[in-house]
PDB file of N, CA and C in Angstrom:
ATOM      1  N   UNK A   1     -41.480  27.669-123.610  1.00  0.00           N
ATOM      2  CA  UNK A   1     -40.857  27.522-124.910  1.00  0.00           C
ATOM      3  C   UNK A   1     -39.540  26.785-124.726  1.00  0.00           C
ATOM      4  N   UNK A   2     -39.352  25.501-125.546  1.00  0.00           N
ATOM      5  CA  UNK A   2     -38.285  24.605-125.450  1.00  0.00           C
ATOM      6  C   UNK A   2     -37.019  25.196-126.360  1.00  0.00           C
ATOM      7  N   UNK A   3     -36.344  24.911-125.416  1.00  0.00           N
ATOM      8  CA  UNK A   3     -35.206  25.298-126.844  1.00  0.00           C
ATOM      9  C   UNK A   3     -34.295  24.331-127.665  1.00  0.00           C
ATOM     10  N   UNK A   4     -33.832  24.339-129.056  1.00  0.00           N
ATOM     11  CA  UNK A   4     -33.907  23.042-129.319  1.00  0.00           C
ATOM     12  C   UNK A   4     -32.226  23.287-130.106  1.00  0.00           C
ATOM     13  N   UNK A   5     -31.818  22.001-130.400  1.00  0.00           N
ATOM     14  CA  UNK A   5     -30.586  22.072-130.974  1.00  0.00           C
ATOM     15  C   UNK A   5     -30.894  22.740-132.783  1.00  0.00           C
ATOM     16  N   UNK A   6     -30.142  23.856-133.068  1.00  0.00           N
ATOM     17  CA  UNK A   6     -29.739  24.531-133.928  1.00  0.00           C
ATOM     18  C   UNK A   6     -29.870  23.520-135.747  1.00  0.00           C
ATOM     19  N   UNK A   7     -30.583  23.672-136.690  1.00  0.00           N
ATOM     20  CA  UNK A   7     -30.344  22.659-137.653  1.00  0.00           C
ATOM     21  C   UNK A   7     -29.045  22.936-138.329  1.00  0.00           C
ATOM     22  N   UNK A   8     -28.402  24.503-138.242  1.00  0.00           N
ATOM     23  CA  UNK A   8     -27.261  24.607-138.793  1.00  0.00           C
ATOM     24  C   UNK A   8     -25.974  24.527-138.142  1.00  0.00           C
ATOM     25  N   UNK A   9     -26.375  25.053-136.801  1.00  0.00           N
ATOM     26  CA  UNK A   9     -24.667  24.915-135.887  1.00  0.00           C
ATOM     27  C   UNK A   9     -24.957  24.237-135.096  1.00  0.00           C
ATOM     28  N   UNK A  10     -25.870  23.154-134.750  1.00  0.00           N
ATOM     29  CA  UNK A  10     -25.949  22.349-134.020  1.00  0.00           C
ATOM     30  C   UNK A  10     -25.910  22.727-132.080  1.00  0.00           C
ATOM     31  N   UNK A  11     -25.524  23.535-132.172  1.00  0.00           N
ATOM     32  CA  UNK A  11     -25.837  24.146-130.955  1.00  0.00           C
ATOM     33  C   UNK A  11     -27.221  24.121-129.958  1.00  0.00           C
ATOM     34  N   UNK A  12     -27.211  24.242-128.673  1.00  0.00           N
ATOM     35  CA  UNK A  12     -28.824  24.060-127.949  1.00  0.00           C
ATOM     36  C   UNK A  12     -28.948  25.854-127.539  1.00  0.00           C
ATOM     37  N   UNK A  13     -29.488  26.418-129.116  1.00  0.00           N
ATOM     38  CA  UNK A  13     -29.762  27.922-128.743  1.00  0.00           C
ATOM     39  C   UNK A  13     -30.953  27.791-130.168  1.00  0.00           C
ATOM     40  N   UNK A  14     -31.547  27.251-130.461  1.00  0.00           N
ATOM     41  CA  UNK A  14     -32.502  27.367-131.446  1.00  0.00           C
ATOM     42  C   UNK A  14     -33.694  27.477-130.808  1.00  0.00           C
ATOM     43  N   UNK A  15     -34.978  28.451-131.004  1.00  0.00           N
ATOM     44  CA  UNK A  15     -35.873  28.951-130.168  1.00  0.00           C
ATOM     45  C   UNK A  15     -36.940  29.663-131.045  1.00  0.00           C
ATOM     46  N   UNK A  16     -38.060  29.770-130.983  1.00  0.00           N
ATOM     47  CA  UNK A  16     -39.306  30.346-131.768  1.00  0.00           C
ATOM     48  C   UNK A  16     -39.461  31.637-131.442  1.00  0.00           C
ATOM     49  N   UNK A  17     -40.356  32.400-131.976  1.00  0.00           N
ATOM     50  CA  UNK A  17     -41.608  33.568-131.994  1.00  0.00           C
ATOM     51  C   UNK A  17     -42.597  33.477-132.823  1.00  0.00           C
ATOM     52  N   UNK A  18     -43.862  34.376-132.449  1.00  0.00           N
ATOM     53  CA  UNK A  18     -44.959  34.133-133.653  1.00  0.00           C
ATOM     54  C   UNK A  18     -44.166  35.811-134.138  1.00  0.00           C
ATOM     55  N   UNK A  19     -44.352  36.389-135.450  1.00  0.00           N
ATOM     56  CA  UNK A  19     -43.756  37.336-135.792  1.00  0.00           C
ATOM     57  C   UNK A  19     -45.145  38.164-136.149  1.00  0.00           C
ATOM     58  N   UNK A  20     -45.966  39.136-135.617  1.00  0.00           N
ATOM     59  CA  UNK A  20     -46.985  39.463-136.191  1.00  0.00           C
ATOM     60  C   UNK A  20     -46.823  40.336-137.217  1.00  0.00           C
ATOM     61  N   UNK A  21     -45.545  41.189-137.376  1.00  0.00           N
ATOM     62  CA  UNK A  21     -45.629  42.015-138.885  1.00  0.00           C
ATOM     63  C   UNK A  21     -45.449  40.859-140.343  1.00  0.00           C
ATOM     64  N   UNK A  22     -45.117  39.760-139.916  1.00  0.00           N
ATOM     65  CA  UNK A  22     -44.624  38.671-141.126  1.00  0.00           C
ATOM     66  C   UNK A  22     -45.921  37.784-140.777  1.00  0.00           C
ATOM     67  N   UNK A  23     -47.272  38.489-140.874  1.00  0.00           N
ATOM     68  CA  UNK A  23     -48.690  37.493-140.882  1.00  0.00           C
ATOM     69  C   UNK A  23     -48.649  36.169-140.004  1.00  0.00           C
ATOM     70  N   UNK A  24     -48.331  36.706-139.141  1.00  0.00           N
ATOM     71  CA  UNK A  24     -48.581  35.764-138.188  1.00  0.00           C
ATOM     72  C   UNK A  24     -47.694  34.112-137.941  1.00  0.00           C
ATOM     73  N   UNK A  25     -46.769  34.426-139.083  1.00  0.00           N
ATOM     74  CA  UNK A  25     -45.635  33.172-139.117  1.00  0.00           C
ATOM     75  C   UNK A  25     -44.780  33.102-137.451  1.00  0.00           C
ATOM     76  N   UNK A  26     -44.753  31.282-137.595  1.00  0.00           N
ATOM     77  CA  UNK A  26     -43.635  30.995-136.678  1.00  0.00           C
ATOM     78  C   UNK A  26     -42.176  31.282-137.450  1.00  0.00           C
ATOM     79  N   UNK A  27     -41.546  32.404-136.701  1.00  0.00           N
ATOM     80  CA  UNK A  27     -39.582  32.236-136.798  1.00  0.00           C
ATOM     81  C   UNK A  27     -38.826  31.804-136.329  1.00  0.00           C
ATOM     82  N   UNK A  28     -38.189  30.702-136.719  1.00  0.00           N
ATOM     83  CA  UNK A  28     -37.180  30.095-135.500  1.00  0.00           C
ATOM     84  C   UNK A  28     -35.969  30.956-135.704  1.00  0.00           C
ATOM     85  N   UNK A  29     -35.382  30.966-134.534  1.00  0.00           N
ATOM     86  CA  UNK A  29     -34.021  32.029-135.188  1.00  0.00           C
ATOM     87  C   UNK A  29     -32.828  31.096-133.620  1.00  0.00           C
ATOM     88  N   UNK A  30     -31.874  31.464-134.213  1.00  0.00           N
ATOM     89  CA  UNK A  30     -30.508  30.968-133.057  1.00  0.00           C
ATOM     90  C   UNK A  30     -29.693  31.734-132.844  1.00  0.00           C
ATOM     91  N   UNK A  31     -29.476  32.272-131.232  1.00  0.00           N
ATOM     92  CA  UNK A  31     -28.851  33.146-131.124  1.00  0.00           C
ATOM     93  C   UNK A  31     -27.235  32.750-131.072  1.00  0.00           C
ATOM     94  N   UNK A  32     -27.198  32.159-131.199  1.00  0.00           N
ATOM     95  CA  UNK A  32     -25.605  31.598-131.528  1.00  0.00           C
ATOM     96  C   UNK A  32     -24.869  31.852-132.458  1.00  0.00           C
ATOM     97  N   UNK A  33     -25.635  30.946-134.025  1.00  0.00           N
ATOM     98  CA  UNK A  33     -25.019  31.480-135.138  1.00  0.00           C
ATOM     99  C   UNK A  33     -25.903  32.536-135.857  1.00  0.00           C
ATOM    100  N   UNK A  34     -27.071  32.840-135.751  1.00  0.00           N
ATOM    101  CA  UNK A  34     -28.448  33.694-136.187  1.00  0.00           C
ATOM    102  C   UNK A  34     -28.973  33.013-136.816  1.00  0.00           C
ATOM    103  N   UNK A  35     -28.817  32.046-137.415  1.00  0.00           N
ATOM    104  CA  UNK A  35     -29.716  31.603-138.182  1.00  0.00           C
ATOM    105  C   UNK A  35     -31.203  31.725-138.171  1.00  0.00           C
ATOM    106  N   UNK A  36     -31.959  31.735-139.387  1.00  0.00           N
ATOM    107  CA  UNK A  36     -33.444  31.872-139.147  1.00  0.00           C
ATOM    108  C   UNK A  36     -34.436  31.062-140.459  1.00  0.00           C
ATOM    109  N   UNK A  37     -35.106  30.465-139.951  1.00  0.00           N
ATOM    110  CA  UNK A  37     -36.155  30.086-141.087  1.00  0.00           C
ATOM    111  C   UNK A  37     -37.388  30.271-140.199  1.00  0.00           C
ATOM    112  N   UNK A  38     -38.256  30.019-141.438  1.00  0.00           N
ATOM    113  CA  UNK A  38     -39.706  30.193-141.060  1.00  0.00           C
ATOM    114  C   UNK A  38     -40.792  28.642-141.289  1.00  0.00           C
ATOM    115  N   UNK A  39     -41.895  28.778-140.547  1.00  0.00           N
ATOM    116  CA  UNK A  39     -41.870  27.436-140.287  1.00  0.00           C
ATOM    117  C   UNK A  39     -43.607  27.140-141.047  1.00  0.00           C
ATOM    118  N   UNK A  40     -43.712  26.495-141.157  1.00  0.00           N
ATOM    119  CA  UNK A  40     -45.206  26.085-142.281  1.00  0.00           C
ATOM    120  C   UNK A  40     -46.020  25.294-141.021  1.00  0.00           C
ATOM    121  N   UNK A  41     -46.474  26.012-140.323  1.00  0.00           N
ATOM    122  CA  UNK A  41     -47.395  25.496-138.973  1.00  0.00           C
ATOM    123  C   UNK A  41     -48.532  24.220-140.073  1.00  0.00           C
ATOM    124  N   UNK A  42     -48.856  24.670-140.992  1.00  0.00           N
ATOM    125  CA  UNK A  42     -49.714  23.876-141.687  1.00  0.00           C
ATOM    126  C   UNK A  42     -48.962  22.659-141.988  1.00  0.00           C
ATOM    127  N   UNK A  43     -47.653  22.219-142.043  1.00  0.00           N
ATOM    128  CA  UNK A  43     -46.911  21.071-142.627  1.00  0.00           C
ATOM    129  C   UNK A  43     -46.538  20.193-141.396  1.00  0.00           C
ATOM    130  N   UNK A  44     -46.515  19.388-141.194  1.00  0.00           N
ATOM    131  CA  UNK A  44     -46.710  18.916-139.718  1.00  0.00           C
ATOM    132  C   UNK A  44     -47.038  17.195-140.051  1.00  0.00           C
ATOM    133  N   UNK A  45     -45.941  16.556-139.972  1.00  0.00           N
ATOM    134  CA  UNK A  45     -45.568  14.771-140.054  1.00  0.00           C
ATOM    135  C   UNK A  45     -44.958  14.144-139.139  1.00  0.00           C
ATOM    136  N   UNK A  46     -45.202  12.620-139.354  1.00  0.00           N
ATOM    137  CA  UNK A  46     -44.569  11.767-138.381  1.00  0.00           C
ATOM    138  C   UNK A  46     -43.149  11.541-138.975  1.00  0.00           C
ATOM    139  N   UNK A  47     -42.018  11.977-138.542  1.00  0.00           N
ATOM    140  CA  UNK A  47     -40.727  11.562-138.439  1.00  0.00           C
ATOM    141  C   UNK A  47     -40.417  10.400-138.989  1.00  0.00           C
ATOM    142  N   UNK A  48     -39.414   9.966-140.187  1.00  0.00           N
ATOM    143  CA  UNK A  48     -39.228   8.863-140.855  1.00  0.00           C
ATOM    144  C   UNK A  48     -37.822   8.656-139.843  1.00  0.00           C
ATOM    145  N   UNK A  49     -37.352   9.120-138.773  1.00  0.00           N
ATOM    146  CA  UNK A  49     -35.990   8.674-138.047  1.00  0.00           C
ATOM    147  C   UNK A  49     -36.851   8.135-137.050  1.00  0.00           C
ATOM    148  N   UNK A  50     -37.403   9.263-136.151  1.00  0.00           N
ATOM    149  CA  UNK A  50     -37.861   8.369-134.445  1.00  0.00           C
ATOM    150  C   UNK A  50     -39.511   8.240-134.524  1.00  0.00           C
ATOM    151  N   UNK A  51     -40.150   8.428-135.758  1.00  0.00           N
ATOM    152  CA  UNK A  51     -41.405   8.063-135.672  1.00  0.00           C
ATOM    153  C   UNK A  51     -42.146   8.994-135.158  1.00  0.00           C
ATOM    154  N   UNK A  52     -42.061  10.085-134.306  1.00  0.00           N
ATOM    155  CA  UNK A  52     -42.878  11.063-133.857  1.00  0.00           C
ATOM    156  C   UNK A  52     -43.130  11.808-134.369  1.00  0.00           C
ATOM    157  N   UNK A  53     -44.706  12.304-134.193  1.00  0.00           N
ATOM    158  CA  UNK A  53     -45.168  13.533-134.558  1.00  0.00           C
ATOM    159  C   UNK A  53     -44.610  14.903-134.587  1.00  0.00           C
ATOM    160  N   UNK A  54     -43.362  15.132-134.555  1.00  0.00           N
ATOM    161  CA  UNK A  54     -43.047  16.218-134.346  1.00  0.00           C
ATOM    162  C   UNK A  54     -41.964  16.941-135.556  1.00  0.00           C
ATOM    163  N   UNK A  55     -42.566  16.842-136.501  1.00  0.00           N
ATOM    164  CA  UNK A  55     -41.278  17.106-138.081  1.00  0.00           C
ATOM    165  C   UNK A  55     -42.664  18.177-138.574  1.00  0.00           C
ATOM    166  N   UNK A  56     -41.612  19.232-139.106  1.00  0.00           N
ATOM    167  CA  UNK A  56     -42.059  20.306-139.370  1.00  0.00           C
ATOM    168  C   UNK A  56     -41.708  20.852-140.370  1.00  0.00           C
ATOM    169  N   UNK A  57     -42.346  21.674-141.191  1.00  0.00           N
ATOM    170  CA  UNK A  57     -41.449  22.390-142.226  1.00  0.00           C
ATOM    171  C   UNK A  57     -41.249  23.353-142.256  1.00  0.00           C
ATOM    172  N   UNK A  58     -39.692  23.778-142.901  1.00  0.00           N
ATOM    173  CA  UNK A  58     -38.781  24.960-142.217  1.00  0.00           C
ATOM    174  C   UNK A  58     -38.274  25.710-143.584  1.00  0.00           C
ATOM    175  N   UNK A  59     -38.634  26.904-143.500  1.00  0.00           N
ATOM    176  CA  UNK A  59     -37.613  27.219-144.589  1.00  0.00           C
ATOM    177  C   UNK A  59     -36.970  28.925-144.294  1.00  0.00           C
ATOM    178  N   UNK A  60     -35.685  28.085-145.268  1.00  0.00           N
ATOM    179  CA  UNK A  60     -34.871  29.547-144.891  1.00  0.00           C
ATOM    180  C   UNK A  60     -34.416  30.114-146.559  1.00  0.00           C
ATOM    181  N   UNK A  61     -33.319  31.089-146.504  1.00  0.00           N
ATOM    182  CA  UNK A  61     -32.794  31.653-147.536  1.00  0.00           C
ATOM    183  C   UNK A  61     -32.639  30.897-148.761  1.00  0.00           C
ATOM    184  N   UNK A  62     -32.175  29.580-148.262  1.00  0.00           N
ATOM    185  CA  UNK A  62     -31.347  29.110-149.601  1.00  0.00           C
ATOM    186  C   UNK A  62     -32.486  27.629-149.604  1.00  0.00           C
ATOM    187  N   UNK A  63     -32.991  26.953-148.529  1.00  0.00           N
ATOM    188  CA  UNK A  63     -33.357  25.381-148.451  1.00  0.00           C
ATOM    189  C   UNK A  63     -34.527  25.845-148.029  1.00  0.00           C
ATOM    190  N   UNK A  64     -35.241  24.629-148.167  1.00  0.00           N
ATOM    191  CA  UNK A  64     -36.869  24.362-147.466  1.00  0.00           C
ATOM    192  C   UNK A  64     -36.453  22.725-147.385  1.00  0.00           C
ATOM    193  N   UNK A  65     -36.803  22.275-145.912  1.00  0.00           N
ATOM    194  CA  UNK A  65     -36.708  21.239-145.033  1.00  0.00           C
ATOM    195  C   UNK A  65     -37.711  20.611-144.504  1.00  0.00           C
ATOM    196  N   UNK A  66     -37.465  19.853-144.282  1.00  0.00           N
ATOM    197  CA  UNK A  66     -38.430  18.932-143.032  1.00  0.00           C
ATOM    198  C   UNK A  66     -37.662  18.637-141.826  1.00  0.00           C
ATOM    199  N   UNK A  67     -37.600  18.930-140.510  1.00  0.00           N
ATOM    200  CA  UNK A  67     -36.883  19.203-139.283  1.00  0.00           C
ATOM    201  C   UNK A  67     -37.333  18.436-137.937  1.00  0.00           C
ATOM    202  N   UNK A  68     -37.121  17.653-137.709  1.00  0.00           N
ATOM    203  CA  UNK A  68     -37.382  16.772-136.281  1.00  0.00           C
ATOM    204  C   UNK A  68     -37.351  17.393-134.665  1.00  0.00           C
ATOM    205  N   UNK A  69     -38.270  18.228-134.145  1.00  0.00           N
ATOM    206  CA  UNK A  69     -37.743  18.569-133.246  1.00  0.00           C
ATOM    207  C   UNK A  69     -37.389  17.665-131.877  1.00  0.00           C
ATOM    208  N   UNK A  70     -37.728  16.190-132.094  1.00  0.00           N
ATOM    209  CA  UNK A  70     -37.653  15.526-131.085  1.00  0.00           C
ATOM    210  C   UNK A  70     -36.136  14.903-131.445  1.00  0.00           C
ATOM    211  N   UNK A  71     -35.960  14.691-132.659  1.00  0.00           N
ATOM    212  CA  UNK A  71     -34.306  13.606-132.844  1.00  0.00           C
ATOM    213  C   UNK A  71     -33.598  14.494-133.707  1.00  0.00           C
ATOM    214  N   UNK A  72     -33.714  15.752-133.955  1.00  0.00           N
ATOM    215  CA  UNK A  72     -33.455  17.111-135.099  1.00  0.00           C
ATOM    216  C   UNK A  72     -32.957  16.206-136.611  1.00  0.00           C
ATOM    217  N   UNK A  73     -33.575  15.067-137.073  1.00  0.00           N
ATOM    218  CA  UNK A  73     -33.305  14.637-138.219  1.00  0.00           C
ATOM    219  C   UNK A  73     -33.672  15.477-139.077  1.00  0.00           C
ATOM    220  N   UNK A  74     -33.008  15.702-140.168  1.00  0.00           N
ATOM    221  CA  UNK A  74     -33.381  17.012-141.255  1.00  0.00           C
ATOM    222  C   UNK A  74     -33.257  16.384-142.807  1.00  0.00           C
ATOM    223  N   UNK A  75     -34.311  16.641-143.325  1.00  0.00           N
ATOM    224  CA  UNK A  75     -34.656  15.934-144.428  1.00  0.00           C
ATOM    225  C   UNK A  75     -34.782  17.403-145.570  1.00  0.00           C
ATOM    226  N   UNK A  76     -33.930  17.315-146.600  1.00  0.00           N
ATOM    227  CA  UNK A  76     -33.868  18.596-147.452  1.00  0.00           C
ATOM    228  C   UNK A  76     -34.753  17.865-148.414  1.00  0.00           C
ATOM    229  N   UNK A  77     -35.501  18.739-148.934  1.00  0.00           N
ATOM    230  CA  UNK A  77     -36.881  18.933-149.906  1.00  0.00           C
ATOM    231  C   UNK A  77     -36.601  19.560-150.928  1.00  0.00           C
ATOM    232  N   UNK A  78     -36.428  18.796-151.945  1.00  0.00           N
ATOM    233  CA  UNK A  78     -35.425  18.934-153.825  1.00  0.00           C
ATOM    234  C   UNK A  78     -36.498  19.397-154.366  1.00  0.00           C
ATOM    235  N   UNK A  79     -37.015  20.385-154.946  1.00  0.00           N
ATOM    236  CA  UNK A  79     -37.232  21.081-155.936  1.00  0.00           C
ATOM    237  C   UNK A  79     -36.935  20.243-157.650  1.00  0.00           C
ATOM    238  N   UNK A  80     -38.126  19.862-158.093  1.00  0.00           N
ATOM    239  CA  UNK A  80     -38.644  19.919-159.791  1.00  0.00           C
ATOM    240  C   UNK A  80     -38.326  18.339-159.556  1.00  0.00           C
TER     241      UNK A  80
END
C-alpha cells in the first residue's frame, strides 16, 4: 500500500483501508491532519493534468472530487 500526498494538507501521510462495517468501501484517511473521504472504486478516469489512469472519486463531509493519485490534481465536482 502506497502512500500518497494528502488532498487537504498536502502532506505524504494519505493511505487507504477497505472498511468492512461501511459495505465494503475504500477510506482514505491521513494521519497527519485526519482527514477522510471515501472513494467510488466504481468511478475511475484518465487524468485531464498527466493523462493517467489513475483519478478517482473521493468524497468527504463537505466536497465530492475527482483526485489524481499519480500528479494529486484535484478536480471539485459542482453540484446542479
Amino acid at each position: 500500500m502506497a502512500i500518497q500526498l494528502c488532498p487537504k494538507c498536502q502532506n505524504n501521510s494519505f493511505t487507504w483501508f477497505v472498511d468492512d462495517e461501511k459495505l465494503n468501501l475504500t477510506v482514505w484517511g491521513c494521519y497527519q491532519c485526519n482527514y477522510e473521504a471515501l472513494e467510488n472504486e466504481s468511478d475511475e478516469r484518465n487524468c485531464r493534468k498527466c493523462g493517467k489512469k489513475s483519478e478517482t472519486k473521493l468524497k468527504d463531509k463537505e466536497k465530492e472530487y475527482w483526485w489524481c493519485s499519480s500528479c494529486n490534481n484535484i478536480e471539485i465536482i459542482k453540484n446542479g
